[in-house]
Protein backbone atom coordinates (compact mmCIF):
# COMPACT_ATOMS: atom_id res chain seq x y z
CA UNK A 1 2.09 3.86 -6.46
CA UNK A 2 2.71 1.40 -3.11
CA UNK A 3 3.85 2.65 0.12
CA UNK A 4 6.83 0.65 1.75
CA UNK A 5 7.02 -1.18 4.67
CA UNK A 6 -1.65 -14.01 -2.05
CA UNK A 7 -1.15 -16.75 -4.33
CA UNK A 8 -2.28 -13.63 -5.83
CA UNK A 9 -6.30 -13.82 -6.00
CA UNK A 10 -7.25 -10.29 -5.94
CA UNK A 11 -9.07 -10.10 -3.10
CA UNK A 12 -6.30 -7.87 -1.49
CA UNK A 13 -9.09 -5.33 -1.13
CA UNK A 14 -9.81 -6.49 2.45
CA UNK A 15 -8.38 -4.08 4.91
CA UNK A 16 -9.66 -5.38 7.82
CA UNK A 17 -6.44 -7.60 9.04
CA UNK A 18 -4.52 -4.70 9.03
CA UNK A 19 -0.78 -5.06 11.77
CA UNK A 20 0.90 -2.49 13.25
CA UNK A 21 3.71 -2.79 15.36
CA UNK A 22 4.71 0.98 15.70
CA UNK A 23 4.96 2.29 18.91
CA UNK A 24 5.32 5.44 20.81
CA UNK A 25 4.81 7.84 23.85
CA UNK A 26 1.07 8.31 24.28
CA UNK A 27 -0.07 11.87 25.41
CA UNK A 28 -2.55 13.26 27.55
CA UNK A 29 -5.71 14.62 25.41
CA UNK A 30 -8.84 16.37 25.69
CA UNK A 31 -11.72 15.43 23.52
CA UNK A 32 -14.00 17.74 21.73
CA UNK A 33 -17.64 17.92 22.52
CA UNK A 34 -19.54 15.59 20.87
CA UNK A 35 -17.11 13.80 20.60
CA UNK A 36 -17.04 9.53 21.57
CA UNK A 37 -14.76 8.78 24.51
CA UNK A 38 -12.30 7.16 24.72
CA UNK A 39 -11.87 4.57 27.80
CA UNK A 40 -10.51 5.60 30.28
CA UNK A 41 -6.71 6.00 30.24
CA UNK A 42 -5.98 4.92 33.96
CA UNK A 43 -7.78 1.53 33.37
CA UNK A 44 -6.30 -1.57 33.03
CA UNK A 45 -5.67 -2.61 29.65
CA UNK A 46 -5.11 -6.00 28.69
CA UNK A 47 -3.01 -7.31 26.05
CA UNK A 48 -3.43 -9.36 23.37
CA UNK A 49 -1.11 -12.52 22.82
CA UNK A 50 2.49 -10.49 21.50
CA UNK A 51 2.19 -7.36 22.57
CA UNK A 52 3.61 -5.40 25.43
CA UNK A 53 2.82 -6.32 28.69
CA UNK A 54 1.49 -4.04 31.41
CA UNK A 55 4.32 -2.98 32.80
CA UNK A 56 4.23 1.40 32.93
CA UNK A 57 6.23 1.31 29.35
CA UNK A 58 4.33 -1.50 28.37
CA UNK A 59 0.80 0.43 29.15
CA UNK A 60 1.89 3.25 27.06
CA UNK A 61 2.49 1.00 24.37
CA UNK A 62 -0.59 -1.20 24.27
CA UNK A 63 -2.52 2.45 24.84
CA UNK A 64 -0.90 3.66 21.74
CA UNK A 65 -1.65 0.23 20.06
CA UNK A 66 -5.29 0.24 20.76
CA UNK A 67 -5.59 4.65 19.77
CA UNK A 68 -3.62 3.27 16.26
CA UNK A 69 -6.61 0.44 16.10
CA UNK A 70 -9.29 2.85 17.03
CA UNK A 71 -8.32 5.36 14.31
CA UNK A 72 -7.56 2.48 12.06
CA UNK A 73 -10.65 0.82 12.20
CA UNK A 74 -12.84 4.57 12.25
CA UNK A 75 -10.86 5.21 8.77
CA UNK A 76 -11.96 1.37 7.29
CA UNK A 77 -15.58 2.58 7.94
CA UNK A 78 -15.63 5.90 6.70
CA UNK A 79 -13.98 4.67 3.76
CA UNK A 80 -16.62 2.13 3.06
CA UNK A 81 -19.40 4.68 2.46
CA UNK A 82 -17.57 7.50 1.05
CA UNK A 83 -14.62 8.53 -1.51
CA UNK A 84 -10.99 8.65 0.16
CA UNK A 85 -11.39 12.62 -1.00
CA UNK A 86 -14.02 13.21 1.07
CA UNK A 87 -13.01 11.43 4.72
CA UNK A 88 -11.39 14.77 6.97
CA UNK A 89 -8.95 14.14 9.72
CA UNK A 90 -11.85 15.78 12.26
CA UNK A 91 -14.32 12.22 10.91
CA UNK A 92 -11.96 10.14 11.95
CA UNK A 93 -10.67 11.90 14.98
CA UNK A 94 -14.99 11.63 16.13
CA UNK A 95 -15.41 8.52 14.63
CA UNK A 96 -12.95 6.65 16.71
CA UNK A 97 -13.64 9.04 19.73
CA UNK A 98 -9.77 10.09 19.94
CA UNK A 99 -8.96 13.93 20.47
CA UNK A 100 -7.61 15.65 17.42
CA UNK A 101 -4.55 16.26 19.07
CA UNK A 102 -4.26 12.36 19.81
CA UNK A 103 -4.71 11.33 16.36
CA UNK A 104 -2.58 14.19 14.82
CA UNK A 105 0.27 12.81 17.04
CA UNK A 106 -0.41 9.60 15.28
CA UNK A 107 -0.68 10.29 11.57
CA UNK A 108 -0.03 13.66 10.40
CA UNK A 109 -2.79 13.44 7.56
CA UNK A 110 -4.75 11.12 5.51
CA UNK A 111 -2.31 9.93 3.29
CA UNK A 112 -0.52 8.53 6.70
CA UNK A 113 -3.71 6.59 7.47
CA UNK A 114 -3.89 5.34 4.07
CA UNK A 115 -0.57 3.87 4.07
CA UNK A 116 -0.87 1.92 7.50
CA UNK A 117 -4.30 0.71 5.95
CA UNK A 118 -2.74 -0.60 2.85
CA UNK A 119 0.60 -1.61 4.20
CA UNK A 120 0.32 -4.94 5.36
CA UNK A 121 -1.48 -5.40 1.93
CA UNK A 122 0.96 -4.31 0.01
CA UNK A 123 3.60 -6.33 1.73
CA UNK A 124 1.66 -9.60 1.25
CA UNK A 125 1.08 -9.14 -2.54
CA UNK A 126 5.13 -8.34 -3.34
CA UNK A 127 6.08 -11.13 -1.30
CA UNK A 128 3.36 -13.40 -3.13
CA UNK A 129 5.33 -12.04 -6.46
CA UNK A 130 8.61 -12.35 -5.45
CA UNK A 131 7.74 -16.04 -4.16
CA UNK A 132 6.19 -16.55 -7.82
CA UNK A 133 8.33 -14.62 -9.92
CA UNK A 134 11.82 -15.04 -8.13
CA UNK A 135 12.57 -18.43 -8.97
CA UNK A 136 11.01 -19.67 -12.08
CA UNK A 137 11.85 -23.44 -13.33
CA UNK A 138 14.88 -23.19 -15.67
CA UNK A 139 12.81 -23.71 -19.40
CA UNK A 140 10.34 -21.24 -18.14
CA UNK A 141 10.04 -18.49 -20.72
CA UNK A 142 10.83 -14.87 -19.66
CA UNK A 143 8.51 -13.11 -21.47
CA UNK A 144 5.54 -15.14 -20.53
CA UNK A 145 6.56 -14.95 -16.73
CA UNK A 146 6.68 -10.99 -17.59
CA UNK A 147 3.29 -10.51 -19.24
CA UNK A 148 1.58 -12.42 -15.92
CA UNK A 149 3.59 -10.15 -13.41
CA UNK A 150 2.66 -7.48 -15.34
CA UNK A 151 -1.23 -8.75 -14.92
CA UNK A 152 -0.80 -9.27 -11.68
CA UNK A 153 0.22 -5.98 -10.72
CA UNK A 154 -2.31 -4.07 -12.63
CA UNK A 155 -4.65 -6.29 -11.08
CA UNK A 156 -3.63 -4.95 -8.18
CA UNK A 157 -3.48 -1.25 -9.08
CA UNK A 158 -6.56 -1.28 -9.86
CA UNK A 159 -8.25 -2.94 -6.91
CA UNK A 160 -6.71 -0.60 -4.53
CA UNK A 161 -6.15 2.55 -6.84
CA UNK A 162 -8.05 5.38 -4.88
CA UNK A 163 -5.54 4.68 -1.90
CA UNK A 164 -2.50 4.01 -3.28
CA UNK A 165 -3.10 7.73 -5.70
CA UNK A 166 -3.83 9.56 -2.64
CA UNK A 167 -0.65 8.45 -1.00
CA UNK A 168 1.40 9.14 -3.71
CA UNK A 169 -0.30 12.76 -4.08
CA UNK A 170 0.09 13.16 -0.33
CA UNK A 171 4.26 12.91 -0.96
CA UNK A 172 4.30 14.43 -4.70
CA UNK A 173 5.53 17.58 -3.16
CA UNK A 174 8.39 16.68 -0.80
CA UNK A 175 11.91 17.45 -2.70
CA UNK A 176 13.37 14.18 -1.05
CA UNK A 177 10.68 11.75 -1.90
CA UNK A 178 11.64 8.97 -4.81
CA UNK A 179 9.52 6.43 -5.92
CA UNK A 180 11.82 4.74 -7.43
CA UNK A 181 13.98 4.38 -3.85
CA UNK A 182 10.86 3.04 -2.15
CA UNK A 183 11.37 -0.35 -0.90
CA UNK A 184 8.56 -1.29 -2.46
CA UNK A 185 9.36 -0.97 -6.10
CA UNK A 186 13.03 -2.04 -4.94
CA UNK A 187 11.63 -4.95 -4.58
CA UNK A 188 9.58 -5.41 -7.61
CA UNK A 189 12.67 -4.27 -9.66
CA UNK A 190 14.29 -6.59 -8.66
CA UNK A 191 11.76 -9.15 -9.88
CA UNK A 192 11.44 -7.43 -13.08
CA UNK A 193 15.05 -7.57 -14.47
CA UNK A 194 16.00 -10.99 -14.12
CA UNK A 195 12.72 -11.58 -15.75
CA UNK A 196 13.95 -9.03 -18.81
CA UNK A 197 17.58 -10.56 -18.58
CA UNK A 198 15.91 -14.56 -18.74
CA UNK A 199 14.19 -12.98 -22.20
CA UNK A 200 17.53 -11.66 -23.62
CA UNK A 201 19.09 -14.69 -23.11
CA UNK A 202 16.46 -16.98 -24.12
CA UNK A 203 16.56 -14.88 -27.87
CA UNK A 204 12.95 -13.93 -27.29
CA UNK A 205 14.06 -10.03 -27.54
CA UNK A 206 16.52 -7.94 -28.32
CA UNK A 207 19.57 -7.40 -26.27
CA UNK A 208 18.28 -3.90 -24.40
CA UNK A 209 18.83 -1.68 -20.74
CA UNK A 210 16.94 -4.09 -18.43
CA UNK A 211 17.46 -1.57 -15.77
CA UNK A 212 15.83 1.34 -17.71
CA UNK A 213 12.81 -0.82 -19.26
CA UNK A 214 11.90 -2.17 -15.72
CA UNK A 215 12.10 1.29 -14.52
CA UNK A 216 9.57 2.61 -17.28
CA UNK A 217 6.87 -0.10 -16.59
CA UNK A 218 6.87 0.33 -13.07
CA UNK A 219 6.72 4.17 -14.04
CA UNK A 220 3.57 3.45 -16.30
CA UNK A 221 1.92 1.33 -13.46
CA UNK A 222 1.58 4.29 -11.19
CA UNK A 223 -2.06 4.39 -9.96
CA UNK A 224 -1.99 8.26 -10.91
CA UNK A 225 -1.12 7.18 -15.03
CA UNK A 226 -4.03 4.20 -14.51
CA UNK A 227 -6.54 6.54 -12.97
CA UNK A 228 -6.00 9.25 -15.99
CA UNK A 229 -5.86 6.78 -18.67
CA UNK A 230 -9.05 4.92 -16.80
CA UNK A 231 -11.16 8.54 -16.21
CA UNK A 232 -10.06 10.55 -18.61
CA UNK A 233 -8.92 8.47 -21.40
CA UNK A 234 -11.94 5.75 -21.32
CA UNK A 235 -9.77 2.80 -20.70
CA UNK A 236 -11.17 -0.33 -18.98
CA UNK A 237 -9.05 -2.49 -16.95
CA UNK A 238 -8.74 -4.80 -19.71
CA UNK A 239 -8.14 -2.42 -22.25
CA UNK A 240 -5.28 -0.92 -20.05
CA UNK A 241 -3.70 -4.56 -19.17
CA UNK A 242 -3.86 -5.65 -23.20
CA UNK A 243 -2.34 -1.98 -23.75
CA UNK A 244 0.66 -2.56 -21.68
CA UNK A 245 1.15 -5.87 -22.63
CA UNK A 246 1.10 -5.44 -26.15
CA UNK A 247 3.62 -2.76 -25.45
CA UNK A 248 5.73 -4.32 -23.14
CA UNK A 249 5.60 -8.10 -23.53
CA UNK A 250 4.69 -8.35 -27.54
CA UNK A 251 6.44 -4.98 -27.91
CA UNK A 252 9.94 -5.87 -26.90
């Protein structure tokens, strides 16, 4: 559903503040005909405030910097005009004028691109929840809190749903990768159960396995279960949201 490593007012769509602060070796490169160039990579390059000065480690860094904007920024405006399905690796490599090789060195395939695009995002919104949810006023109910988490995160699901499928799809097959052990729903576990645990002790439900029921909602939030239940099943958003609610809030 979220990759790992406002208030909330669902404009979280907007990519284009996107940080990244990963740096590596850059490589020499030849570009493909027809191809936009690149500047030149003996020129002088001058930083922004915070990153690396021009030192020759610093260079390579602010040259990697400025190939990880280039590609960044290439991806943002294919992905304005066309379905995440249909933007290749080769676009993007001519788009932002990098060599293939350059930008495979980079991001090993779309769903890499995807998650740098979305991963300040992402990081922004479960901070906003934890700074909303994590410390609720003692007579504050637990179920209510629940039901507008719950909102909140469909909310966002649904406004960023064709990335976060694809980057899900684009790790479905590796043996090692768990969901659940992302940081990302680490962290919104761990908003969820105290939430579950305030509503057990507050009588509103049931005593019940807060561990297991946060588990399951987070499960059910997965932009692949919203997409099928959206495209194949005729849900709307709201439909979906009163669904889960009903289920999980009233439900309980």
């Amino acid at each position: 559903m979220f990759t790992d490593n406002c208030p909330l007012t669902h404009n979280t769509g907007q990519l284009s503040a996107m940080s990244n602060e990963i740096f590596i070796a850059d490589f020499t490169h030849q570009e493909e005909p027809g191809m936009k160039q690149p500047d030149d990579p003996n020129s002088q390059l001058t930083p922004e405030p915070g990153q690396p000065t021009a030192t020759p480690g610093g260079r390579r860094e602010i040259r990697d910097y400025e190939y990880r904007q280039r590609i960044l920024s290439a991806a943002r405006t294919l992905l304005t005009t066309q379905d995440v399905d249909s933007v290749t690796m080769h676009q993007i490599a001519k788009e932002s004028g990098v060599g293939q090789g350059t930008l495979y060195r980079r991001y090993t395939h779309m769903g890499d691109i995807c998650s740098d695009l979305i991963k300040s995002t992402t990081q922004q919104f479960v901070g906003t929840l934890e700074e909303r949810y994590g410390s609720p006023a003692p007579d504050a109910r637990g179920l209510a809190i629940l039901e507008s988490c719950i909102r909140d995160l469909i909310a966002f699901v649904d406004t960023h749903v064709s990335l976060l499928a694809w980057i899900s799809s684009m790790h479905a097959d590796k043996r090692q990768y768990n969901i659940l052990q992302k940081p990302f729903f680490v962290r919104l576990h761990r908003i969820l159960v105290p939430l579950l645990e305030r509503a057990v002790a507050q009588d509103d439900i049931e005593p019940l396995d807060v561990t297991l029921t946060a588990n399951i909602i987070l499960i059910t939030l997965m932009p692949e279960s919203y997409l099928f239940h959206k495209n194949n099943l005729g849900y709307t958003k709201d439909s979906f949201t009163e669904g889960i609610c009903r289920l999980f809030v009233k439900g309980l």
